[in-house]
C-alpha atoms as a PDB file:
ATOM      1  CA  UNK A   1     -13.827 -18.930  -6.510  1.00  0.00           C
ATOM      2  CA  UNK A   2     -16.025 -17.625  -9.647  1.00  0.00           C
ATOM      3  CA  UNK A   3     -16.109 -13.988 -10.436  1.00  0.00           C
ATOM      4  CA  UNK A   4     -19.063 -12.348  -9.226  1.00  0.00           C
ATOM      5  CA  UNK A   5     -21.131 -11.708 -12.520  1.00  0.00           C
ATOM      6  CA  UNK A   6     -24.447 -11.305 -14.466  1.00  0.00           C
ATOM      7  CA  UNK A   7     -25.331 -13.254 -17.472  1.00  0.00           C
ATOM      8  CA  UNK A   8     -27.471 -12.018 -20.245  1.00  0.00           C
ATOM      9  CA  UNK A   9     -28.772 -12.918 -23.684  1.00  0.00           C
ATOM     10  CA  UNK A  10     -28.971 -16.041 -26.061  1.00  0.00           C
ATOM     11  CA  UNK A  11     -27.032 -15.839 -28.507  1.00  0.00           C
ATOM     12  CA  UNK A  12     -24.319 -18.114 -30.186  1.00  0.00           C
ATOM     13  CA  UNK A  13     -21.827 -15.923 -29.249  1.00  0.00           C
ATOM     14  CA  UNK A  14     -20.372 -15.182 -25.804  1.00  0.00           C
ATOM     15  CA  UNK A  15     -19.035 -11.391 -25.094  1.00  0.00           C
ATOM     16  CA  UNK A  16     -16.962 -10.828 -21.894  1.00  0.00           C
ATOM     17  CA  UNK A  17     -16.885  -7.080 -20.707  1.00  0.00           C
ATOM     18  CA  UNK A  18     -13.649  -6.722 -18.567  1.00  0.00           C
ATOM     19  CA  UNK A  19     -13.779  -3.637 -17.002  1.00  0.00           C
ATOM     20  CA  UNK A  20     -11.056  -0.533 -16.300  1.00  0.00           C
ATOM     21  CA  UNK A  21      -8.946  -0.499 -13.045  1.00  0.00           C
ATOM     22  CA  UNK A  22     -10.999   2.483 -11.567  1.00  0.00           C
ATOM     23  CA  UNK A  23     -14.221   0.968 -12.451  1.00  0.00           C
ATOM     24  CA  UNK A  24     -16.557  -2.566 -11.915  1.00  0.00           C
ATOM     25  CA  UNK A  25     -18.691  -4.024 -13.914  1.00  0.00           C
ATOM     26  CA  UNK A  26     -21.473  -1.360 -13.684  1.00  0.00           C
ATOM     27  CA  UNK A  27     -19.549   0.476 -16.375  1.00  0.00           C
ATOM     28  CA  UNK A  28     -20.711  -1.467 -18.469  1.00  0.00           C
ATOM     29  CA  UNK A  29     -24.730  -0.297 -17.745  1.00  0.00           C
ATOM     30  CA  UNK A  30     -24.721   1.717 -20.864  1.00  0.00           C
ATOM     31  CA  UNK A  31     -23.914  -1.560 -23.276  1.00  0.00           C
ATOM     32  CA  UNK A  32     -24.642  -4.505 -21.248  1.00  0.00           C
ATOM     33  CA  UNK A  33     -28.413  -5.745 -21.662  1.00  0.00           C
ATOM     34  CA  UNK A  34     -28.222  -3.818 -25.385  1.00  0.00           C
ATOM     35  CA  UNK A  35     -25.146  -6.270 -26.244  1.00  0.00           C
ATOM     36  CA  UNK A  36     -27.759  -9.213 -25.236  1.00  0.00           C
ATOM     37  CA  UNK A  37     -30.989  -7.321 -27.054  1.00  0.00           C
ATOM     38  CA  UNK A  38     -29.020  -7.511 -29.977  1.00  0.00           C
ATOM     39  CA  UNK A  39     -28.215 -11.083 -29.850  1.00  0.00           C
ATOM     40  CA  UNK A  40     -25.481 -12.089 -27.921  1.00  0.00           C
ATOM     41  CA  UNK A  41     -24.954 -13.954 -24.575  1.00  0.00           C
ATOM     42  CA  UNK A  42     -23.077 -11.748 -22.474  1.00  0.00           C
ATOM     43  CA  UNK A  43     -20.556 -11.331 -18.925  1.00  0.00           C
ATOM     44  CA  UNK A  44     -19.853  -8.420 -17.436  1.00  0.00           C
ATOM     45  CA  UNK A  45     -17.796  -9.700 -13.743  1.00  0.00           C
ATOM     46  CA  UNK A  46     -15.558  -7.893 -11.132  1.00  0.00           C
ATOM     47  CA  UNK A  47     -12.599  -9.135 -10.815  1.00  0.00           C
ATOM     48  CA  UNK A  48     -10.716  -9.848  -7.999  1.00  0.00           C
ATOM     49  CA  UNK A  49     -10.803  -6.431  -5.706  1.00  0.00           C
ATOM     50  CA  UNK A  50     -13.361  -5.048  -7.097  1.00  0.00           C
ATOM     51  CA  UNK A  51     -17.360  -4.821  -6.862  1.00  0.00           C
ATOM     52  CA  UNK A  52     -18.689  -7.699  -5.185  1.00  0.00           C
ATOM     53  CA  UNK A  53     -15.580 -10.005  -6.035  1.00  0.00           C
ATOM     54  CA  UNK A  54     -13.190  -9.616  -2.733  1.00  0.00           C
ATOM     55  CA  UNK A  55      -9.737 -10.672  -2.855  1.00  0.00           C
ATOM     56  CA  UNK A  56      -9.656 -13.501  -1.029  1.00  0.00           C
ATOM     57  CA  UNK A  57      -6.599 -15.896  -2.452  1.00  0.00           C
ATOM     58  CA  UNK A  58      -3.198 -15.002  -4.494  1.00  0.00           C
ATOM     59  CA  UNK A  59      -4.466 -15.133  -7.915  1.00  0.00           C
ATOM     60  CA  UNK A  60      -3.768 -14.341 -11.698  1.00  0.00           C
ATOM     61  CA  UNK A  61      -6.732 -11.780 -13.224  1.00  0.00           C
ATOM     62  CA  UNK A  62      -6.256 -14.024 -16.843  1.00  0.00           C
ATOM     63  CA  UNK A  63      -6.575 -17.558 -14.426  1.00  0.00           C
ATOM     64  CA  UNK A  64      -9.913 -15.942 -13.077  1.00  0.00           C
ATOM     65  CA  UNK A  65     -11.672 -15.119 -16.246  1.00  0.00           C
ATOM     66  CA  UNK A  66     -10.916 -18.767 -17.355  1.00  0.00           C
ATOM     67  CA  UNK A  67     -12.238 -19.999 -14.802  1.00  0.00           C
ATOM     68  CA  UNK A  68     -15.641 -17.983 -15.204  1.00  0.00           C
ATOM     69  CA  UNK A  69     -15.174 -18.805 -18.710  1.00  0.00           C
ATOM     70  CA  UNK A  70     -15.595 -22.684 -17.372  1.00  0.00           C
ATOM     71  CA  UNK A  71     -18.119 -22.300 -15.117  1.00  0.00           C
ATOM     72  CA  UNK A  72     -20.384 -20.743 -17.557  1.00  0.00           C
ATOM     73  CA  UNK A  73     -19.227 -23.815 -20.219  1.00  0.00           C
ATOM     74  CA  UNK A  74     -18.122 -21.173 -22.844  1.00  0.00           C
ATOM     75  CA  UNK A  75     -15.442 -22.667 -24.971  1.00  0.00           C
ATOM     76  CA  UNK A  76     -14.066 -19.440 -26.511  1.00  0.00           C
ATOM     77  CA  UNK A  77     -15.434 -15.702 -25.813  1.00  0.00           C
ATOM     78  CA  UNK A  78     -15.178 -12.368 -27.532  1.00  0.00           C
ATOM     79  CA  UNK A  79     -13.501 -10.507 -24.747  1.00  0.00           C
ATOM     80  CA  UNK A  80     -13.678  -6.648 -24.422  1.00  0.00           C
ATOM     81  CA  UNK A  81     -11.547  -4.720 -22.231  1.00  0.00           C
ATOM     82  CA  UNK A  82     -11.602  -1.390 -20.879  1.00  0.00           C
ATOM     83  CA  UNK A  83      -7.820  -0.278 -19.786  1.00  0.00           C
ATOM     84  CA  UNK A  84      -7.094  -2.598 -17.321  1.00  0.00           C
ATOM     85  CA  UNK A  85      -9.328  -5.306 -18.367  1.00  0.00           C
ATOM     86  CA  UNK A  86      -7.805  -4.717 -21.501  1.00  0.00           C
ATOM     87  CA  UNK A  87      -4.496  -5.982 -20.378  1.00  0.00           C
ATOM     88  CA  UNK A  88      -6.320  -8.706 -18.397  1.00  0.00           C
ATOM     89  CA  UNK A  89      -7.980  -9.890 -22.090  1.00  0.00           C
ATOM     90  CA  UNK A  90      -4.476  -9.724 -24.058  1.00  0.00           C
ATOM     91  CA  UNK A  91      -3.072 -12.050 -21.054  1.00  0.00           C
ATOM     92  CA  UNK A  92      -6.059 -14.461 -21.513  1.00  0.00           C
ATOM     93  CA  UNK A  93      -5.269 -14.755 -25.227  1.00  0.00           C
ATOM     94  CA  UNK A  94      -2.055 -15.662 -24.143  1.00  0.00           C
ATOM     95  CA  UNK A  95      -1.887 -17.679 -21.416  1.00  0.00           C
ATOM     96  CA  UNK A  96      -5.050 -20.025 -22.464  1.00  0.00           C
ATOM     97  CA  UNK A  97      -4.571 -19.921 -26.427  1.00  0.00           C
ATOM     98  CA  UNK A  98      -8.221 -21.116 -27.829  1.00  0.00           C
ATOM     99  CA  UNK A  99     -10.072 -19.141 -25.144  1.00  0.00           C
ATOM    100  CA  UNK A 100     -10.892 -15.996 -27.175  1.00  0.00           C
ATOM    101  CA  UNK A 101     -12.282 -15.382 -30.587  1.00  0.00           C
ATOM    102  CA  UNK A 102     -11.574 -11.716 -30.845  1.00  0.00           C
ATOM    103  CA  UNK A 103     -10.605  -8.912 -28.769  1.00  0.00           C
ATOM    104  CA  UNK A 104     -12.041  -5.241 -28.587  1.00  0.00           C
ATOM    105  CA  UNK A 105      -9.584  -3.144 -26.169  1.00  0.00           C
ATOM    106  CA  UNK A 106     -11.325   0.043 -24.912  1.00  0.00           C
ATOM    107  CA  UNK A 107      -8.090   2.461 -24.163  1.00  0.00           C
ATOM    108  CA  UNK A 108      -6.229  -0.544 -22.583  1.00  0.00           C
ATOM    109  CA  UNK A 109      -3.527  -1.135 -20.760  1.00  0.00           C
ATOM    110  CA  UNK A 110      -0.951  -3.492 -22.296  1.00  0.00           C
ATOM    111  CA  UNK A 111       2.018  -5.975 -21.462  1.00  0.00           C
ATOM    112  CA  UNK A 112       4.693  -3.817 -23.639  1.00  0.00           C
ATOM    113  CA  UNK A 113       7.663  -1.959 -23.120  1.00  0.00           C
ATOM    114  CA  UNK A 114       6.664   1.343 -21.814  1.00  0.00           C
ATOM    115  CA  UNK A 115       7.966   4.184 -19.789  1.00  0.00           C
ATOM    116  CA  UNK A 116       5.415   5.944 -17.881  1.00  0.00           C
ATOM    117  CA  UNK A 117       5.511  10.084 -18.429  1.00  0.00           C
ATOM    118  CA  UNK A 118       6.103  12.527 -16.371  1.00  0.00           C
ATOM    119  CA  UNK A 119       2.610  13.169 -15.665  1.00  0.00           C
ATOM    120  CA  UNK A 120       1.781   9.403 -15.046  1.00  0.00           C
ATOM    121  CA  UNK A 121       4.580   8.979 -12.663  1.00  0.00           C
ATOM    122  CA  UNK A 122       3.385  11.935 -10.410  1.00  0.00           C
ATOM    123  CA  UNK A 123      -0.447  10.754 -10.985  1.00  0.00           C
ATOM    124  CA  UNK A 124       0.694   7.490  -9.215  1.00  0.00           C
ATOM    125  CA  UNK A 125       2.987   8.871  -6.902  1.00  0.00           C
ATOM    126  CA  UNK A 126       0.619  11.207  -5.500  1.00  0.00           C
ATOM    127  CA  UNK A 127      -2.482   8.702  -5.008  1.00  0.00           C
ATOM    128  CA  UNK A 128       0.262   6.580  -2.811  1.00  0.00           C
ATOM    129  CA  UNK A 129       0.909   9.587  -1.170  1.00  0.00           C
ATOM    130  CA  UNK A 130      -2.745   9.985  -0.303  1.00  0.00           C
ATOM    131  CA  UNK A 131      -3.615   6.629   0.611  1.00  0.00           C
ATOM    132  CA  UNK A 132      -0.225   6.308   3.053  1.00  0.00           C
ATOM    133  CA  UNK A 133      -2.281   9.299   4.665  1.00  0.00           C
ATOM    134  CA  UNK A 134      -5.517   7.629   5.144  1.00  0.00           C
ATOM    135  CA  UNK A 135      -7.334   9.946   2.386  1.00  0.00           C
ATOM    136  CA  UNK A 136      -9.206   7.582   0.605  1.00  0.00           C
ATOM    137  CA  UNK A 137     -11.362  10.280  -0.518  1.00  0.00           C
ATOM    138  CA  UNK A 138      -9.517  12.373  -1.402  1.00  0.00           C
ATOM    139  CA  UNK A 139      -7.245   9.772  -3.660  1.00  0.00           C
ATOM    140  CA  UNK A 140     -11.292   8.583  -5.286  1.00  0.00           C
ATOM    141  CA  UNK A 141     -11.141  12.020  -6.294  1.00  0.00           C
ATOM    142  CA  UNK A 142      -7.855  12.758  -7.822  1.00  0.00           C
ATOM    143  CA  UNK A 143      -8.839   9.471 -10.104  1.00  0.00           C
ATOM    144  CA  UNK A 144     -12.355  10.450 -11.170  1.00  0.00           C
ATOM    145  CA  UNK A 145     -10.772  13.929 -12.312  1.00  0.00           C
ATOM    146  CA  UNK A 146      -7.583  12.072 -14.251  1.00  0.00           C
ATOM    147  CA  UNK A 147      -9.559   9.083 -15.619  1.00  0.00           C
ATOM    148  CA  UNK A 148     -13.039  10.884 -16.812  1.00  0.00           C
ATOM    149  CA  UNK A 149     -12.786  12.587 -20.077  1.00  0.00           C
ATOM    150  CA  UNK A 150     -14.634  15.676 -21.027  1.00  0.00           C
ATOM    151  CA  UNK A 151     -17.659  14.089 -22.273  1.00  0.00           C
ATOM    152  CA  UNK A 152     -18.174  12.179 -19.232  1.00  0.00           C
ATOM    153  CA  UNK A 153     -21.477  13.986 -17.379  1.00  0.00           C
ATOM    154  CA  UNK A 154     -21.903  14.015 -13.918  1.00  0.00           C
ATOM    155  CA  UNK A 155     -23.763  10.926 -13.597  1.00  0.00           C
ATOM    156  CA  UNK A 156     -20.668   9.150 -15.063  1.00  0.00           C
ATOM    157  CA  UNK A 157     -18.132  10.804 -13.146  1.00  0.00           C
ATOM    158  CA  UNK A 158     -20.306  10.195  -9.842  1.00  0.00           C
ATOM    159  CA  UNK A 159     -20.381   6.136 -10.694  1.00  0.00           C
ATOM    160  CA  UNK A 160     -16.706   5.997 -11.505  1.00  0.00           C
ATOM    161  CA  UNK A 161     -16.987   7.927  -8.124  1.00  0.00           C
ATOM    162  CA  UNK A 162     -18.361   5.243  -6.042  1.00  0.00           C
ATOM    163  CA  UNK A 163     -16.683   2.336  -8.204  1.00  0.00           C
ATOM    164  CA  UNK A 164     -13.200   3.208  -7.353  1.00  0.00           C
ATOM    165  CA  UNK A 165     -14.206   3.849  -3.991  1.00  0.00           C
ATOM    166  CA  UNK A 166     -15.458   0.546  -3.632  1.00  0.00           C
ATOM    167  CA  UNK A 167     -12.302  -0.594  -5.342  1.00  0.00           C
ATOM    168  CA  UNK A 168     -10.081   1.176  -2.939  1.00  0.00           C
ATOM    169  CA  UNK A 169     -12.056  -0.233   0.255  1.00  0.00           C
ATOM    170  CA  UNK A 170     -11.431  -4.198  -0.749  1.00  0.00           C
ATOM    171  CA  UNK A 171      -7.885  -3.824  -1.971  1.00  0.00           C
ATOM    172  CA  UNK A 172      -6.771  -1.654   0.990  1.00  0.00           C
ATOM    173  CA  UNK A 173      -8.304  -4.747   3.079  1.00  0.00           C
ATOM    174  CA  UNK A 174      -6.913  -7.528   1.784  1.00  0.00           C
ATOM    175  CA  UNK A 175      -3.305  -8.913   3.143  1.00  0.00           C
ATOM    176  CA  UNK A 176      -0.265  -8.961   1.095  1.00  0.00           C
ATOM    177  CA  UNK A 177      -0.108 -12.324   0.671  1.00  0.00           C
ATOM    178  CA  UNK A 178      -3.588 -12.279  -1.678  1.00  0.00           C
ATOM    179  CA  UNK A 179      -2.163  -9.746  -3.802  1.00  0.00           C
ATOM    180  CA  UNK A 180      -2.383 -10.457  -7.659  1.00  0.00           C
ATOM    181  CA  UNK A 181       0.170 -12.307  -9.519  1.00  0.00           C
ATOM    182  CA  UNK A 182       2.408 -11.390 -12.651  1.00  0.00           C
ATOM    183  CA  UNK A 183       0.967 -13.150 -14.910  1.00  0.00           C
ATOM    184  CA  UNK A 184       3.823 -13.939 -17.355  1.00  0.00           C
ATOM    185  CA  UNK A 185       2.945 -12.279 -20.645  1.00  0.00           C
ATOM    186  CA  UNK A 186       5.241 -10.628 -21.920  1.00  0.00           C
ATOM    187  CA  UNK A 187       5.315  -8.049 -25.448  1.00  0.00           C
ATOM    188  CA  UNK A 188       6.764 -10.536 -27.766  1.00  0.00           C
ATOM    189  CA  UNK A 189       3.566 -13.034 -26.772  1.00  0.00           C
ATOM    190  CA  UNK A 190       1.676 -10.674 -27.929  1.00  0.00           C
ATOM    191  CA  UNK A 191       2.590 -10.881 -31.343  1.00  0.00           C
ATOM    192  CA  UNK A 192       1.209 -14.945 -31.275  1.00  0.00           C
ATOM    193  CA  UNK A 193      -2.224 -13.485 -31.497  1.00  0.00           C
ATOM    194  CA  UNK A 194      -3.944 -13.708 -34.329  1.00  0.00           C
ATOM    195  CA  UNK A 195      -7.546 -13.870 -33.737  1.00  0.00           C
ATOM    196  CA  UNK A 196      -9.453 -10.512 -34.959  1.00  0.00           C
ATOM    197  CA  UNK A 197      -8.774  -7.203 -32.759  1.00  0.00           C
ATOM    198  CA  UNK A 198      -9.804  -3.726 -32.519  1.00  0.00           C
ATOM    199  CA  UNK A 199      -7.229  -1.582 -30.540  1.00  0.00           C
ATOM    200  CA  UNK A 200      -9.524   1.829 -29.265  1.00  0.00           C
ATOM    201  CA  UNK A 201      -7.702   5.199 -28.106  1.00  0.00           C
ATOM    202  CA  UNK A 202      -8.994   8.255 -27.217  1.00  0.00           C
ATOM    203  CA  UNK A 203      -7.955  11.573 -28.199  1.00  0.00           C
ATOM    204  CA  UNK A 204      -8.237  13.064 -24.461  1.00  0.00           C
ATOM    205  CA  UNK A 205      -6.849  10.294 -22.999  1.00  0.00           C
ATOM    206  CA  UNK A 206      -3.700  10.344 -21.177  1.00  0.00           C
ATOM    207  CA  UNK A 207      -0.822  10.208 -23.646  1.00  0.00           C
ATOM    208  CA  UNK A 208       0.224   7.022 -22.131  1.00  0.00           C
ATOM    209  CA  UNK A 209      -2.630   4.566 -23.108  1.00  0.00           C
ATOM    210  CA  UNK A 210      -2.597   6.219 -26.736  1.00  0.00           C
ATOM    211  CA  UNK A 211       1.238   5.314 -27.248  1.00  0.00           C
ATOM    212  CA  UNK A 212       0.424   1.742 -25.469  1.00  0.00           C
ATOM    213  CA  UNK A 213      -2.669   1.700 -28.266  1.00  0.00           C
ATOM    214  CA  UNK A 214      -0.188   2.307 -31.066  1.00  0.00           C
ATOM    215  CA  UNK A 215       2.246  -0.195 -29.813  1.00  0.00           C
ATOM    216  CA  UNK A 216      -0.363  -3.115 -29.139  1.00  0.00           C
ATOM    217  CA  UNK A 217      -2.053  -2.674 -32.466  1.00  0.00           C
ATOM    218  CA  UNK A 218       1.472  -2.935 -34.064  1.00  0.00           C
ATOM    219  CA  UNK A 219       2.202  -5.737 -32.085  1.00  0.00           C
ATOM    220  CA  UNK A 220      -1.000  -7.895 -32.722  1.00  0.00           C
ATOM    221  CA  UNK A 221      -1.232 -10.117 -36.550  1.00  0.00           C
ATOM    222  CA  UNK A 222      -4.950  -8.765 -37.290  1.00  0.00           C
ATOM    223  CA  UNK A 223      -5.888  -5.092 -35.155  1.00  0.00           C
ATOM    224  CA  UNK A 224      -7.670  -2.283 -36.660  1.00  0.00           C
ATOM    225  CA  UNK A 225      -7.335   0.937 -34.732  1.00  0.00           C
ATOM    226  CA  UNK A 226      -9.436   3.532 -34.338  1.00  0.00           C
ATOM    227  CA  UNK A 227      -8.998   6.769 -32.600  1.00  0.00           C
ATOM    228  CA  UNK A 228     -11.971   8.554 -30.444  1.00  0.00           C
ATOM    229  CA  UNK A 229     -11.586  12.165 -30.693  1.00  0.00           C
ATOM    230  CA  UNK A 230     -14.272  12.912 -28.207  1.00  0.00           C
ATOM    231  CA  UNK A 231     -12.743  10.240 -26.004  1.00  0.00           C
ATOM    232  CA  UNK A 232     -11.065  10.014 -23.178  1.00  0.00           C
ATOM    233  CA  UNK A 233     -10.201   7.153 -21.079  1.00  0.00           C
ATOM    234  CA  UNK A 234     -13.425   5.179 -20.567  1.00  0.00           C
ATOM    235  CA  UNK A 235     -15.877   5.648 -23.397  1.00  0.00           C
ATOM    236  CA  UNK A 236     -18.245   3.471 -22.243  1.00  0.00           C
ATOM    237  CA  UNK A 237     -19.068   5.934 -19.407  1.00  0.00           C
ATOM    238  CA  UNK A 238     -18.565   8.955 -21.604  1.00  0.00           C
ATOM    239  CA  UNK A 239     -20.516   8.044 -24.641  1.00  0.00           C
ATOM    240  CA  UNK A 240     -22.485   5.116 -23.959  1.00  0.00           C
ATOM    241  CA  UNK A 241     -24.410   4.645 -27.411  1.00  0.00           C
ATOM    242  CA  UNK A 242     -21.319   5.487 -29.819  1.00  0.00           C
ATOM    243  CA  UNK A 243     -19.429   3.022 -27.541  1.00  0.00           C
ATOM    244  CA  UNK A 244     -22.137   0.327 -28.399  1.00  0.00           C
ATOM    245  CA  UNK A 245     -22.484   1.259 -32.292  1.00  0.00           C
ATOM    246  CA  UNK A 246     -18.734   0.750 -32.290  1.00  0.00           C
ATOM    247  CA  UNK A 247     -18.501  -2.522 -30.435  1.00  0.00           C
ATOM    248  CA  UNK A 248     -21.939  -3.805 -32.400  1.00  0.00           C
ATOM    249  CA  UNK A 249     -20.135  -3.069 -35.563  1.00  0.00           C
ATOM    250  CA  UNK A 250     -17.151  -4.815 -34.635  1.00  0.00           C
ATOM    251  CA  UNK A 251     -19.135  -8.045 -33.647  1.00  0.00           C
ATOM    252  CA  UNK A 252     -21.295  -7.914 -36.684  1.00  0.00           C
ATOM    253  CA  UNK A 253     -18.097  -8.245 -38.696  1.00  0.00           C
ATOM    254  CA  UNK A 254     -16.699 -11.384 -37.584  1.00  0.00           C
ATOM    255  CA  UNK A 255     -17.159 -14.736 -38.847  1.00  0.00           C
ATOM    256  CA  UNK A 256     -20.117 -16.910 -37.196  1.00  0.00           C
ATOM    257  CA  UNK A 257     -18.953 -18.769 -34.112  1.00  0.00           C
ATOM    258  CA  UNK A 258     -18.449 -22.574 -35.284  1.00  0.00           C
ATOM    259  CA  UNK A 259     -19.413 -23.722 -31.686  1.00  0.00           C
ATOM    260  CA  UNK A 260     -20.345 -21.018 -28.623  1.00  0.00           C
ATOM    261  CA  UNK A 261     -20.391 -23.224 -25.606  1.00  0.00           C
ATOM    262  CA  UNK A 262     -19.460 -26.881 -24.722  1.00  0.00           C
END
């Protein structure tokens, strides 16, 4: 099965937007058809479980964006990640080496040795509690209220809203059996990649994802870190235009692609 997806743009190199765990790729409104004005072929997809991709098969998130990766003939891909896609782009690096030409992780999630706070551990434990209950609704809105930062307006926090919504309706569906896969990488891989990264926290983000930003920059042979401090856990949402000067200035820094597509 291929990702559901849009495709935009001309240019010699291929960006991937991977989007955040609470989100699909319409969080990606505020960047997408400028990243492909400004002269770059671009993917935003859902992954498995969320927007239009259902979940359907067991499957690996990494396995899925190489295939899309195929099926568009795109030899190797700047991939940018927001939280969870940001994990899912770290494990692509690693499990198909060659695949990615640089990474740009938006508050992401990482494969490293963690232990979740206090705070975390009772976020999680009471959005199980809520959907044991049948509350979908009311577990959409404990995430929109954890996940949005302060600069995130109303319009942003009512399309997170209906994305994890959307989320919760396909996974909640689906049978066991399809559930997603470990995918292997573990926080030593992590230190095999070398291509070009930029590791992105946010200084009203949950303390979690800044400590996992610290530790995957460390971790990675050539990250530059920056620190957001208007952000909180999805900046694309919350600042749309600073979150495209940043990622256009990241691009525009890298060496030119010696071949974009097969």
């Amino acid at each position: 099965m291929t990702l559901s997806h849009d495709l935009a743009g001309t240019g010699p190199r291929t960006v991937v937007l991977l989007h955040s765990g609470v989100c699909d790729r319409r969080m990606w409104d505020g960047q997408f058809q400028a990243l492909a004005d400004a002269g770059y072929r671009v993917v935003r997809c859902d992954l498995r479980g969320f927007g239009e991709t259902p979940v359907d098969a067991p499957h690996v998130h990494a396995d899925d964006v190489r295939d899309l990766l195929d099926a568009l003939g795109v030899d190797r891909a700047v991939l940018v990640g927001s939280s969870f896609g940001g994990e899912v782009a770290l494990e692509v690096a690693v499990r198909h080496p060659g695949r990615t030409a640089a990474l740009a992780l938006l508050c992401a999630a990482a494969p490293v040795e963690h232990e979740a706070s206090a705070g975390l551990r009772a976020f999680f434990e009471q959005e199980d509690a809520l959907l044991e209950a049948g509350d979908v609704e009311a577990a959409t809105a404990l995430n929109v209220d954890l996940w949005c930062g302060p600069d995130a307006g109303p319009e942003a926090r009512a399309l997170v809203h209906t994305m994890q919504r959307r989320a919760f309706e396909l996974q909640l569906a689906a049978p066991d059996e399809h559930d997603a896969q470990p995918s292997g990488v573990t926080q030593d891989d992590l230190t095999g990649i070398a291509v070009p990264a930029l590791v992105v926290t946010g200084a009203h983000d949950v303390p979690d994802f800044r400590v996992l930003g610290e530790k995957t920059a460390a971790l990675l042979q050539d990250a530059r870190r920056v620190e957001l401090d208007w952000a909180g856990h999805l900046p694309a949402l919350e600042r749309p235009e600073e979150t495209l000067a940043l990622l256009t200035g990241f691009l525009s820094g890298l060496s030119a692609p010696a071949a974009a597509a097969r």
